[in-house]
Protein backbone atom coordinates (compact mmCIF):
# COMPACT_ATOMS: atom_id res chain seq x y z
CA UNK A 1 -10.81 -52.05 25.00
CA UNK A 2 -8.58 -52.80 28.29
CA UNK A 3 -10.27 -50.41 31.38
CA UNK A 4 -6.79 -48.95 32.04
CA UNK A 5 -6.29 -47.93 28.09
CA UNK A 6 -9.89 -46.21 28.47
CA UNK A 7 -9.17 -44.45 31.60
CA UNK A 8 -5.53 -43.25 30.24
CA UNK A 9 -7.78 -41.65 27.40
CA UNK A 10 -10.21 -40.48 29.60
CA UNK A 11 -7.15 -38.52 31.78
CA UNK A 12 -5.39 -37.07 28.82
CA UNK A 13 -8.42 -35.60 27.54
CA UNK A 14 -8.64 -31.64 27.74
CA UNK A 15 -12.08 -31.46 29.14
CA UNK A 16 -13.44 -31.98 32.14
CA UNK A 17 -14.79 -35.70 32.33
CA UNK A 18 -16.91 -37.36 35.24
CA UNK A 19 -18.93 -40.65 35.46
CA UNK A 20 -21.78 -40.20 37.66
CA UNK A 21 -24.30 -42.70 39.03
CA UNK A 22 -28.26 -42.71 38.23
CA UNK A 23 -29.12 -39.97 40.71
CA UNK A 24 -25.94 -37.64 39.56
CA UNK A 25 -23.98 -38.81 41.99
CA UNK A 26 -19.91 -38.22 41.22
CA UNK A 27 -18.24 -41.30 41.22
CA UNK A 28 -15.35 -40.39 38.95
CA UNK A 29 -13.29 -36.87 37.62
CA UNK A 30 -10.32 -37.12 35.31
CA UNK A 31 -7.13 -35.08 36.19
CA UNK A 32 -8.04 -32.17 33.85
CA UNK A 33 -11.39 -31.52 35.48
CA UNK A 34 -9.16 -31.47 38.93
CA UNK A 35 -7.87 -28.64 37.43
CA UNK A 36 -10.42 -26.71 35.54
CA UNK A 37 -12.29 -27.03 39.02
CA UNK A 38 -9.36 -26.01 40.65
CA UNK A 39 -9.38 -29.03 43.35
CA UNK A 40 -6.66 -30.15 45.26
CA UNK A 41 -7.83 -33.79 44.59
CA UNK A 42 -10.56 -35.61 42.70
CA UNK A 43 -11.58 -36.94 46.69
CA UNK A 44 -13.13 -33.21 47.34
CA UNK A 45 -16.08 -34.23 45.13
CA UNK A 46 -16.19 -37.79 45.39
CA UNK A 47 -20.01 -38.34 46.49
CA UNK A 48 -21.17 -35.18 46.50
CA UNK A 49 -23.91 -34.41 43.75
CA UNK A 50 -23.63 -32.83 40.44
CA UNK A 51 -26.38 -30.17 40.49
CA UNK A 52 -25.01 -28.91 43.77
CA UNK A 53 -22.23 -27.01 41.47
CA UNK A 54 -25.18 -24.80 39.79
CA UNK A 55 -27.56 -22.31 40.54
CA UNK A 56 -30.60 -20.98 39.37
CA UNK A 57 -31.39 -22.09 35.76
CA UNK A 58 -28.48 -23.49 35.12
CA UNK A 59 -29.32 -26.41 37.79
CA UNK A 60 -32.69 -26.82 36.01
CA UNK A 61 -31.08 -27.69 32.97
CA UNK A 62 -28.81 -29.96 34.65
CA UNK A 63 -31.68 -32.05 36.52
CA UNK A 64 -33.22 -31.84 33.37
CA UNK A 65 -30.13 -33.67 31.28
CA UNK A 66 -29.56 -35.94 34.07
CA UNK A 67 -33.52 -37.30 33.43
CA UNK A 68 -33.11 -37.49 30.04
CA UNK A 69 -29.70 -39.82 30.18
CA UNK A 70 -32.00 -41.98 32.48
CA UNK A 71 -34.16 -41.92 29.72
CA UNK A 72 -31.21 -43.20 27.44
CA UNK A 73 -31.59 -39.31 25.52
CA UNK A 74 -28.15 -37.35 25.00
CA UNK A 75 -28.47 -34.01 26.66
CA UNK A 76 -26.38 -30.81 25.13
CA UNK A 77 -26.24 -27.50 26.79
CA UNK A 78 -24.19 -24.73 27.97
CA UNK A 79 -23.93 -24.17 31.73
CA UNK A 80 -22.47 -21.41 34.43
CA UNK A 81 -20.58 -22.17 37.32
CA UNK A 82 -18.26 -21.01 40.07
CA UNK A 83 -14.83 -23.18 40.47
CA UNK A 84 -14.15 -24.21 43.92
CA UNK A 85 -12.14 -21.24 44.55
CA UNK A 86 -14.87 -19.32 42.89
CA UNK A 87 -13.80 -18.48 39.49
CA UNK A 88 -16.49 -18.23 37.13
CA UNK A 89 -17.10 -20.65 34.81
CA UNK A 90 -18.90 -21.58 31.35
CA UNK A 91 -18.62 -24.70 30.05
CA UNK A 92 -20.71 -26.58 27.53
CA UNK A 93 -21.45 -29.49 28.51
CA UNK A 94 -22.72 -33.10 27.27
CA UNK A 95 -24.73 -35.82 29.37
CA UNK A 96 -24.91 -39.05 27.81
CA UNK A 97 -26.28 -42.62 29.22
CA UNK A 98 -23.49 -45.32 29.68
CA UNK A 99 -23.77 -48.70 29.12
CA UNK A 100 -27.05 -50.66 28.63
CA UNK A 101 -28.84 -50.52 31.79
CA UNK A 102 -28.67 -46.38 31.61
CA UNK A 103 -27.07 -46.56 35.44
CA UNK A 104 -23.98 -44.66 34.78
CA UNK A 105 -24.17 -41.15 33.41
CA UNK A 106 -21.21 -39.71 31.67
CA UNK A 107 -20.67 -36.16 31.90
CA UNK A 108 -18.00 -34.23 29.25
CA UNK A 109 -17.59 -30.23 30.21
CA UNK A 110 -15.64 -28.11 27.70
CA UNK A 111 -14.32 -24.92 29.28
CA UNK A 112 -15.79 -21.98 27.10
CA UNK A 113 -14.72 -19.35 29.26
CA UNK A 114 -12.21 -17.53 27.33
CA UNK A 115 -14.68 -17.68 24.16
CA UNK A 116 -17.42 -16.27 25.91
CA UNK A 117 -15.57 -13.49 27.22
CA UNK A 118 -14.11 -13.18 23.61
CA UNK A 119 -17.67 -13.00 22.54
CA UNK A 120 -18.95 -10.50 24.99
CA UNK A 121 -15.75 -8.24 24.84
CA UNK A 122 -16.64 -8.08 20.86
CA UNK A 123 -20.37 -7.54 21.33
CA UNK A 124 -19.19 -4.33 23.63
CA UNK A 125 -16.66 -3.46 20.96
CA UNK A 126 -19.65 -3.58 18.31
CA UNK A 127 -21.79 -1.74 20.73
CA UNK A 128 -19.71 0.83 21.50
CA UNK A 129 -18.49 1.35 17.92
CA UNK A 130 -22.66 1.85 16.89
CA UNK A 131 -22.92 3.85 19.72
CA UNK A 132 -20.05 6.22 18.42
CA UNK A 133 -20.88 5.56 14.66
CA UNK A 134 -24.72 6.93 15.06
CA UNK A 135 -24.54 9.34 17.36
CA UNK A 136 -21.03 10.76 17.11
CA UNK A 137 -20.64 14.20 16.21
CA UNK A 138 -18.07 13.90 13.23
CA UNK A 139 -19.73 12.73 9.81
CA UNK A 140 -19.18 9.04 9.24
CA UNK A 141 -19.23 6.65 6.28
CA UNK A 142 -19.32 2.97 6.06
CA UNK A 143 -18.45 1.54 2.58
CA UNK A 144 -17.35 -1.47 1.36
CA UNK A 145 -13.73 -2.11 -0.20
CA UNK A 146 -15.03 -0.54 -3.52
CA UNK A 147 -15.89 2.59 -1.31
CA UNK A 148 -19.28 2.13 -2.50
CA UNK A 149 -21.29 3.38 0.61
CA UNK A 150 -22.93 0.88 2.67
CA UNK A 151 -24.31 3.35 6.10
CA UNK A 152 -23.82 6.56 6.83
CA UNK A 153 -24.74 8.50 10.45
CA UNK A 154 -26.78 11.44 11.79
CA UNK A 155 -23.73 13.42 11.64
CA UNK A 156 -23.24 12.84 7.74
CA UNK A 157 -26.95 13.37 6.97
CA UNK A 158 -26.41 17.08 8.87
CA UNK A 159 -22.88 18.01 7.03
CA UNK A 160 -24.03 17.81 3.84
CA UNK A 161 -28.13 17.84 3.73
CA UNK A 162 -28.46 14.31 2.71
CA UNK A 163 -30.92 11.62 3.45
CA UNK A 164 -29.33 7.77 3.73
CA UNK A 165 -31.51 6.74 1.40
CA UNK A 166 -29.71 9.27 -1.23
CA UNK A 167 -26.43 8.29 -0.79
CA UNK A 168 -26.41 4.29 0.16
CA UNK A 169 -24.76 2.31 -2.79
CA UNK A 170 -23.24 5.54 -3.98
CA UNK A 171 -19.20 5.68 -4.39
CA UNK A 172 -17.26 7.86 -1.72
CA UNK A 173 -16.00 10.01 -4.28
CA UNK A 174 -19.41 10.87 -5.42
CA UNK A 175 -19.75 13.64 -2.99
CA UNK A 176 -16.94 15.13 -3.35
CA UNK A 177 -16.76 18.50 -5.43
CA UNK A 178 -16.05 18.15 -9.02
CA UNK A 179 -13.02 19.20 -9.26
CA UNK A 180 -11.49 17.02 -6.24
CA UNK A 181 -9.45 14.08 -7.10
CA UNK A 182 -10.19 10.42 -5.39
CA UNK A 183 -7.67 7.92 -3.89
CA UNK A 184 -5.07 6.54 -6.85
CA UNK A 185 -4.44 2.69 -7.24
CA UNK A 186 -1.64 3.31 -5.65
CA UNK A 187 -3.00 4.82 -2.58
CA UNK A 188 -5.54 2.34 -2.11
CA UNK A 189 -3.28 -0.23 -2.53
CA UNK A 190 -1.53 0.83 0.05
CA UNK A 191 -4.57 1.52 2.08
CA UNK A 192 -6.25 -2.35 1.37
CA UNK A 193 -2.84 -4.24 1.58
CA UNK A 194 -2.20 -2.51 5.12
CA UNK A 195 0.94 -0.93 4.16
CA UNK A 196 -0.38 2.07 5.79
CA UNK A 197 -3.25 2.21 8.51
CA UNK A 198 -5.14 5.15 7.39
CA UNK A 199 -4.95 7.95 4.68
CA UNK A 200 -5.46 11.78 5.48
CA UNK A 201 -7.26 14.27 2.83
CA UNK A 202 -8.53 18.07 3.20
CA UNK A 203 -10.93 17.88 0.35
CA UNK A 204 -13.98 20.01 -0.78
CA UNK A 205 -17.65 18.12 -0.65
CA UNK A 206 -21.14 19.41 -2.57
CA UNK A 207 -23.91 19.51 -0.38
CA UNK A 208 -27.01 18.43 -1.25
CA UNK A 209 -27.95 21.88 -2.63
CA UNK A 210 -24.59 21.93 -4.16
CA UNK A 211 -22.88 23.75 -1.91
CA UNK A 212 -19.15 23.81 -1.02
CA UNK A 213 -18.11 22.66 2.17
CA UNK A 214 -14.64 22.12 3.07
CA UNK A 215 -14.01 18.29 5.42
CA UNK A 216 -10.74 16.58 6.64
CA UNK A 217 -10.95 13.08 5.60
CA UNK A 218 -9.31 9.93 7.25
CA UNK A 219 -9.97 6.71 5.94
CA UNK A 220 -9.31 3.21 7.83
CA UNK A 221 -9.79 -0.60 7.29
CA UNK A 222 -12.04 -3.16 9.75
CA UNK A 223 -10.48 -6.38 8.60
CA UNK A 224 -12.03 -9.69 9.07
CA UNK A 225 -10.23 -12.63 11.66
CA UNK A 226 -7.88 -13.78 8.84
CA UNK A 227 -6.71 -9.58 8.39
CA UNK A 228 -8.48 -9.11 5.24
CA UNK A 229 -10.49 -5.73 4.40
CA UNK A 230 -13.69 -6.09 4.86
CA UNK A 231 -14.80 -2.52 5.27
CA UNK A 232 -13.96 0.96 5.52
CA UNK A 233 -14.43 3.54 7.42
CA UNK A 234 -13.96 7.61 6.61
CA UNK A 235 -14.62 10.11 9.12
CA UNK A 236 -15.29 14.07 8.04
CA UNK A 237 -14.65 16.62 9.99
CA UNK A 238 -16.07 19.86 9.46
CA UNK A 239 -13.10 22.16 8.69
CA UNK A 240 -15.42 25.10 6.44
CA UNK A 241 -14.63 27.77 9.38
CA UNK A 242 -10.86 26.81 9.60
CA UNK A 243 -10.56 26.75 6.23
CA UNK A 244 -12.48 30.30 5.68
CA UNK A 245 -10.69 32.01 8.27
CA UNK A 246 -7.23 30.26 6.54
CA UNK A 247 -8.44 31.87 2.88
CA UNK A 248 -9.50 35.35 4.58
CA UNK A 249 -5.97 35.57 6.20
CA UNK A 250 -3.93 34.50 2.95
CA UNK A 251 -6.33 37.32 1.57
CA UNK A 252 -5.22 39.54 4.41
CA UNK A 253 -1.75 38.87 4.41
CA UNK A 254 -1.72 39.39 0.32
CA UNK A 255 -3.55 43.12 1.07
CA UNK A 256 -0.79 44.08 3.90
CA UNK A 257 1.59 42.66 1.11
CA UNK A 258 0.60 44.79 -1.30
CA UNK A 259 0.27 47.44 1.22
CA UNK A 260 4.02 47.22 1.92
CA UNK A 261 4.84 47.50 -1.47
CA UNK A 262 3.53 50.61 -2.52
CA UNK A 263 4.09 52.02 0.85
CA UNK A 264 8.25 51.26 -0.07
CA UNK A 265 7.64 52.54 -3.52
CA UNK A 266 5.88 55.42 -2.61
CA UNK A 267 8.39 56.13 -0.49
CA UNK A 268 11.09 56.06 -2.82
CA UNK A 269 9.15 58.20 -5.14
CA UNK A 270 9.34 60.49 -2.15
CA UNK A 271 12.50 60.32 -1.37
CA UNK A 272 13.61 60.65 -5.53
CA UNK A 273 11.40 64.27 -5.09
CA UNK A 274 12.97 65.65 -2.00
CA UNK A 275 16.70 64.24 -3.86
CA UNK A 276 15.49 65.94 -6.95
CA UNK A 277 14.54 69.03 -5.00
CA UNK A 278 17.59 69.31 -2.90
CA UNK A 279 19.47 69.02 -6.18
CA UNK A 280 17.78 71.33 -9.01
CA UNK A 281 16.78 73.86 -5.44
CA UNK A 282 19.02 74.09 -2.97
CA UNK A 283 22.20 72.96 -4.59
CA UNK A 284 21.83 74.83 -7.75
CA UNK A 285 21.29 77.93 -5.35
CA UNK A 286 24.54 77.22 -3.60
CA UNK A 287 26.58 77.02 -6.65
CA UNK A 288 24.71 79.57 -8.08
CA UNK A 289 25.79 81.66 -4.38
CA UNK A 290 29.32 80.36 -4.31
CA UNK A 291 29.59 81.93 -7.83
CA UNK A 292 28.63 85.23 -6.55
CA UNK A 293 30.67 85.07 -3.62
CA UNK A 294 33.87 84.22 -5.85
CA UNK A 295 32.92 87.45 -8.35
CA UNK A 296 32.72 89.69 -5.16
CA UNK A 297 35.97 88.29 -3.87
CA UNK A 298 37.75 89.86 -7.07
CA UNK A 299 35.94 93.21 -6.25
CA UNK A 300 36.25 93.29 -2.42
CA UNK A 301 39.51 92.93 -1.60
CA UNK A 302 39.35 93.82 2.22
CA UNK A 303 36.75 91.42 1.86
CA UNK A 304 38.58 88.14 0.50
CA UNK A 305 39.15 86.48 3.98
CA UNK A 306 35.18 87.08 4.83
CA UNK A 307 34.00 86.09 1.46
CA UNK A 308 36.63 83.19 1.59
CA UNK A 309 35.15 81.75 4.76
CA UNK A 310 31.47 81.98 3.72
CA UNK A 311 32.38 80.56 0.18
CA UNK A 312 33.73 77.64 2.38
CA UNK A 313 30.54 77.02 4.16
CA UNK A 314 28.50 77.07 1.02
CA UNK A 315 31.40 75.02 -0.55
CA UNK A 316 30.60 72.12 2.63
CA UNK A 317 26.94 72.65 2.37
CA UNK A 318 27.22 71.99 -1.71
CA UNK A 319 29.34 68.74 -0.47
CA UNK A 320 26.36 67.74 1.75
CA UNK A 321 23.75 68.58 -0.45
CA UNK A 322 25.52 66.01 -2.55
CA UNK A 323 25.57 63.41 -0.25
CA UNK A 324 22.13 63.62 0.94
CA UNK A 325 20.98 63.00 -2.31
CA UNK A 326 22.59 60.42 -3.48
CA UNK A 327 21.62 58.91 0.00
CA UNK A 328 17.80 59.95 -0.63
CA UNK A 329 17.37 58.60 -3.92
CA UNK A 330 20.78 57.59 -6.06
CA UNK A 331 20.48 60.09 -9.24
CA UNK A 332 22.67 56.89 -11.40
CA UNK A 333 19.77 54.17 -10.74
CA UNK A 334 17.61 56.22 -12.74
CA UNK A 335 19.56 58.10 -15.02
CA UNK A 336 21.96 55.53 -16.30
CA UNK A 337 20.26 52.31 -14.82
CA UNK A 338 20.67 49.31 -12.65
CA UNK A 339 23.78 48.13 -13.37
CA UNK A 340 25.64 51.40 -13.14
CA UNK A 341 23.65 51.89 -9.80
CA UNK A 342 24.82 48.63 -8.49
CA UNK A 343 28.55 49.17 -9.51
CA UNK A 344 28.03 52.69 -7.82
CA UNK A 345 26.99 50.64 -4.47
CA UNK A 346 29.53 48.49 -4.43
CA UNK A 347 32.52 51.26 -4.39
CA UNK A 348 30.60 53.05 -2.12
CA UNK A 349 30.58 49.99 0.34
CA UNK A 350 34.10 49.41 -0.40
CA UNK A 351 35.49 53.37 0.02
CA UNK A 352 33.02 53.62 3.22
CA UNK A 353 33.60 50.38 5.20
CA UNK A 354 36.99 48.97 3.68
CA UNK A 355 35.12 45.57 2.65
CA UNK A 356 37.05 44.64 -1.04
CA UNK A 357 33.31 44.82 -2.67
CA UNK A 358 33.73 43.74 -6.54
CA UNK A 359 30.62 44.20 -9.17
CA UNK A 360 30.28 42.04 -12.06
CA UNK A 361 27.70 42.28 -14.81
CA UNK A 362 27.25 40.28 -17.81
CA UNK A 363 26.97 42.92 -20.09
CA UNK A 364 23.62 41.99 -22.05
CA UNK A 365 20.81 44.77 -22.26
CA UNK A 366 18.73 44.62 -19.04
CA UNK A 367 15.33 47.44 -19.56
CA UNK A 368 14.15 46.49 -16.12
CA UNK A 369 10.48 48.36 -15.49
CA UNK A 370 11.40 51.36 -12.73
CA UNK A 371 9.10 49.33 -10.00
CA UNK A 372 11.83 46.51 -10.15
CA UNK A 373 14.45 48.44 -10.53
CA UNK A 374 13.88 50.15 -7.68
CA UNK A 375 13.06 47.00 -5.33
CA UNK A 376 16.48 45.05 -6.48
CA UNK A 377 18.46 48.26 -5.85
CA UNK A 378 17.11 48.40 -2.40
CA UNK A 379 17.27 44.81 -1.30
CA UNK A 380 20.74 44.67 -3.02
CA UNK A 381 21.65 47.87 -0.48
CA UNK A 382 19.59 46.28 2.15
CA UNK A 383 21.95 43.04 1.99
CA UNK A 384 25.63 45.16 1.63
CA UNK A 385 24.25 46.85 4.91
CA UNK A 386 23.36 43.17 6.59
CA UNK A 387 27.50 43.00 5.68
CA UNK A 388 28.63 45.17 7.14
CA UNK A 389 26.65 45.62 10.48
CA UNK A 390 26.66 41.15 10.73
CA UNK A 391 29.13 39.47 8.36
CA UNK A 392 32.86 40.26 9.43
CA UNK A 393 33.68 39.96 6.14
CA UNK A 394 36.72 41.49 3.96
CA UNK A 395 35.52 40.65 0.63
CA UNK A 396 32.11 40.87 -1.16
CA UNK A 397 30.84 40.75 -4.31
CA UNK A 398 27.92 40.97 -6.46
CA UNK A 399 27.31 39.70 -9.56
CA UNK A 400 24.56 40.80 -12.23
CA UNK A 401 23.13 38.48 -14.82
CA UNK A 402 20.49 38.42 -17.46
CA UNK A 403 18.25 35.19 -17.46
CA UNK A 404 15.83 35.09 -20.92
CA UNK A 405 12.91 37.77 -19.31
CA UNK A 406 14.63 37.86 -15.49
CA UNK A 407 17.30 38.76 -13.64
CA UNK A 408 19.51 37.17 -11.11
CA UNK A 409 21.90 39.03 -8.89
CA UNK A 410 24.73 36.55 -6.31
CA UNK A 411 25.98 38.92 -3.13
CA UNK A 412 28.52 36.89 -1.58
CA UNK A 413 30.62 37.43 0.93
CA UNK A 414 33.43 35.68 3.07
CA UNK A 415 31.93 36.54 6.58
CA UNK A 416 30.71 34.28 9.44
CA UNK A 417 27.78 32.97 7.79
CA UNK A 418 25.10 31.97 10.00
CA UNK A 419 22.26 29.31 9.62
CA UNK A 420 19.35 30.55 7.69
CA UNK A 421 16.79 28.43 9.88
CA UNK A 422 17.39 30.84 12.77
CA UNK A 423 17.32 34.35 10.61
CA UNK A 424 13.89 35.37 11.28
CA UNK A 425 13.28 37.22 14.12
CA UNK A 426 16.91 37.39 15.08
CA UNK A 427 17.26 39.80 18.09
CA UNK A 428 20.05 41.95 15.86
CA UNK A 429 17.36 42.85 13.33
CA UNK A 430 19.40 40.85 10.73
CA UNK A 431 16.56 38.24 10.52
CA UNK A 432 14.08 41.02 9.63
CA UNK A 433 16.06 42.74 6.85
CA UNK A 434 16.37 39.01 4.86
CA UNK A 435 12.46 38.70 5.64
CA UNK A 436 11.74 42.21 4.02
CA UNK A 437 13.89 41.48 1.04
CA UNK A 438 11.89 38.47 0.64
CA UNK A 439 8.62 39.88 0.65
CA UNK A 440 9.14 42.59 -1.48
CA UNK A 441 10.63 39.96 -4.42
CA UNK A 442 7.84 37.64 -3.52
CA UNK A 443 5.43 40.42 -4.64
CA UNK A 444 6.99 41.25 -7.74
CA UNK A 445 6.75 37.48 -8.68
CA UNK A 446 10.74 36.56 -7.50
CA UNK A 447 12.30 35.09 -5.36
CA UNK A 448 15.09 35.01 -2.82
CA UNK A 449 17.47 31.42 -2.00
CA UNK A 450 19.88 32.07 0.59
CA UNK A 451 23.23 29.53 1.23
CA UNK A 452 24.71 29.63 4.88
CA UNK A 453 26.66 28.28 7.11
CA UNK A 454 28.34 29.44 10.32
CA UNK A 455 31.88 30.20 9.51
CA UNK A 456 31.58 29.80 5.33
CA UNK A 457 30.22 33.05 4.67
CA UNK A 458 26.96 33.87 3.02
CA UNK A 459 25.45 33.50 -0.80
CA UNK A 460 21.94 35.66 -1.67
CA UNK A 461 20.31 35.23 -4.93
CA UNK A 462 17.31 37.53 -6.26
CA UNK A 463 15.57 36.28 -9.00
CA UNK A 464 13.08 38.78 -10.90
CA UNK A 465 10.84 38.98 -13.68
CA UNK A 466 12.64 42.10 -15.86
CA UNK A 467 8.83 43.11 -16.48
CA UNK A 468 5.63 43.58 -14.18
CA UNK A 469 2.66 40.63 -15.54
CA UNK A 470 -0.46 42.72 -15.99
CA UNK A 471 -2.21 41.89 -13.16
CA UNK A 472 1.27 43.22 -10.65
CA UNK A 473 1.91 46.41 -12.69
CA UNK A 474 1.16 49.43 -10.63
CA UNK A 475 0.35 52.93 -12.32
């Protein structure tokens, strides 16, 4: 082959190629080794000798290939150097004999730089992910894509009481509680195929004494270089406490619940009494007084103006006596029911405030237990009131309807609306009446769905059960 076609080769190669004499002596570098050595010309190491670009061992192994190309041997290694400029270096290199007389060395360096630092960035990467994997404080689990368990850590073995031995080649769902569901195909598909990076779980785990512990789950993929699974990793955190102090305020919140409850009920049982009181007692008295008063007035005629005066009074007081009890307790919600309560409501609302209130009911039978009855009456009340004092409306309505063993009752009205996000809390107390309604129905097994918007008026509906289950009724 033509010298010129060999040293174009030579030049477009993409290592670093020199021809050196017996002694290592550099008598030739191709354009790319200009570079890699970051020279300003090939001239700059023209003559000087080979080993003087290593140190240490690295030199060694250099004299040593350099003897063994005299020696007609090929020489393979992998070298460190500084650049010219002093960049650090590796390169593996070859040092082969040339020729027959073995008195012209070639040298061929391939820059291995970037795969070396690859290499050690990965071996920190796998150090630091041991590091964290053994002696991290969260409970971790290596299994393969099967979730069969390959390793589990010190963190693992404390959570749940288990040796590795116990649980290696075990599946992942193995130690969960029985009851607890695993991943679906379609969750690990997604999981696998990368669709998703990790999946999230609150689950319940059995000890090894088969006890309950409580762990937050989250489940990820190490892929190999062509981005298929490999492995996965799940992580459990500890959530028992979180989760104990979440059960024991559910269990609080049920007993202040219930606490409200009867306190409201009790309260209108009260308030029923003192109503009942004020009308068998006191009113039947003033009648009974007025009556008196009238039969003197026929005998006393000097008397009529006196008599007529205090007659009057008792006349006003009778009046107020009235009033107060149908405000205390409403004799019609338990005398002649809900719906005649209700309809009773609405006129008052409408003779009281001048908001057009209409009533509609069905008409089917509705035998509500007195417990309900009570609670719709009030939260209906509770709701005309939140009309009045908030809407600025000029009609309302409610509607009553039978539904198989419930009830639903619609108040509507043509007010202001507002948006139902923003209700609780509201600083005109509006926010807490809707929250109160709500909690009472909620106890009684109902329900409450509010529609609102700012300027299209407001729809309530109360759904109830007509009946208290057995485990609700209250003596």
């Amino acid at each position: 082959m033509d010298e010129a076609v060999i040293t174009r080769l030579i030049d477009c190669s993409n290592d670093c190629v020199k021809f050196l004499d017996e002694n290592g002596v550099i008598l030739f570098m191709n354009a790319r080794g200009v570079e890699l050595m970051e020279l300003a010309s090939a001239t700059q190491v023209l003559g000087s000798n080979y080993t003087d670009y290593f140190d240490g061992s690295e030199k060694t192994a250099v004299q040593q290939a350099l003897a063994g190309a005299r020696n007609g041997q090929v020489s393979r290694f992998t070298a460190y150097a500084l650049t010219t400029k002093g960049t650090p270096r590796w390169w593996n290199i070859i040092i082969a004999p040339v020729g027959d007389d073995q008195r012209r060395l070639l040298s061929i360096s391939r820059d291995i730089t970037e795969h070396i630092q690859v290499e050690k960035a990965l071996r920190e990467s796998e150090e630091a992910f041991r590091k964290l994997f053994e002696e991290g404080p969260i409970a971790m689990l290596l299994s393969d894509c099967s979730f069969q368990i390959q390793k589990v850590n010190n963190a693992f073995c404390r959570m749940l009481g288990y040796a590795e031995r116990e649980v290696l080649g075990r599946a992942l769902s193995t130690i969960l509680d029985h009851d607890e569901s695993w991943l679906d195909e379609a969750q690990t598909h997604r999981l696998l195929g990368g669709e998703v990076s990790s999946v999230q779980m609150e689950k319940r785990y059995l000890t090894r004494r088969k006890q309950v512990v409580w762990g937050h789950m989250t489940i990820s993929v190490i892929r190999d270089p062509e981005n298929k699974p490999r492995y996965t990793v799940a992580m459990i955190e500890n959530i028992n406490d979180r989760k104990q102090t979440q059960e024991q305020l559910l269990t609080y919140q049920e007993q202040l619940q219930t606490l409200a409850s009867n306190l409201s009920l009790s309260e209108e049982r009260e308030r029923r009494r003192i109503a009942t009181n004020l009308h068998d007692r006191i009113g039947q008295s003033l009648a009974f007084a007025k009556l008196k008063l009238s039969a003197l007035a026929k005998t006393s005629p000097n008397a009529t103006d006196a008599i007529n005066e205090v007659r009057d009074l008792i006349e006003q007081a009778i009046g107020d006596t009235r009033s107060l009890t149908f405000e205390l307790s409403p004799p019609v919600l338990y005398e002649l029911g809900l719906p005649a309560a209700l309809e009773w409501l609405a006129r008052k609302i409408q003779r009281e405030h001048g908001i057009a209130t209409r009533f509609h009911d069905d008409g089917l039978p509705k035998v509500v237990d007195e417990d309900i009855r009570v609670v719709l009456f009030q939260a209906v009340r509770e709701l005309l009131v939140n009309v009045v004092k908030h809407a600025r409306a000029t009609h309302a309505q409610v509607l009553l309807r039978r539904e198989s063993d419930a009830l639903r009752i619609i108040i509507e009205d043509d007010g202001v609306g507002f948006d139902p996000a923003k209700m609780a809390g509201g600083s005109d107390g509006s926010g807490f009446g809707l929250f109160s309604v709500r909690e009472r129905l909620d106890y009684l097994g109902g329900r409450v769905k509010i529609r609102s918007e700012p300027g299209l008026g407001t729809r309530v509906t109360l759904l109830a059960p007509l009946k208290l289950s057995g485990d609700d009724a209250k003596p």
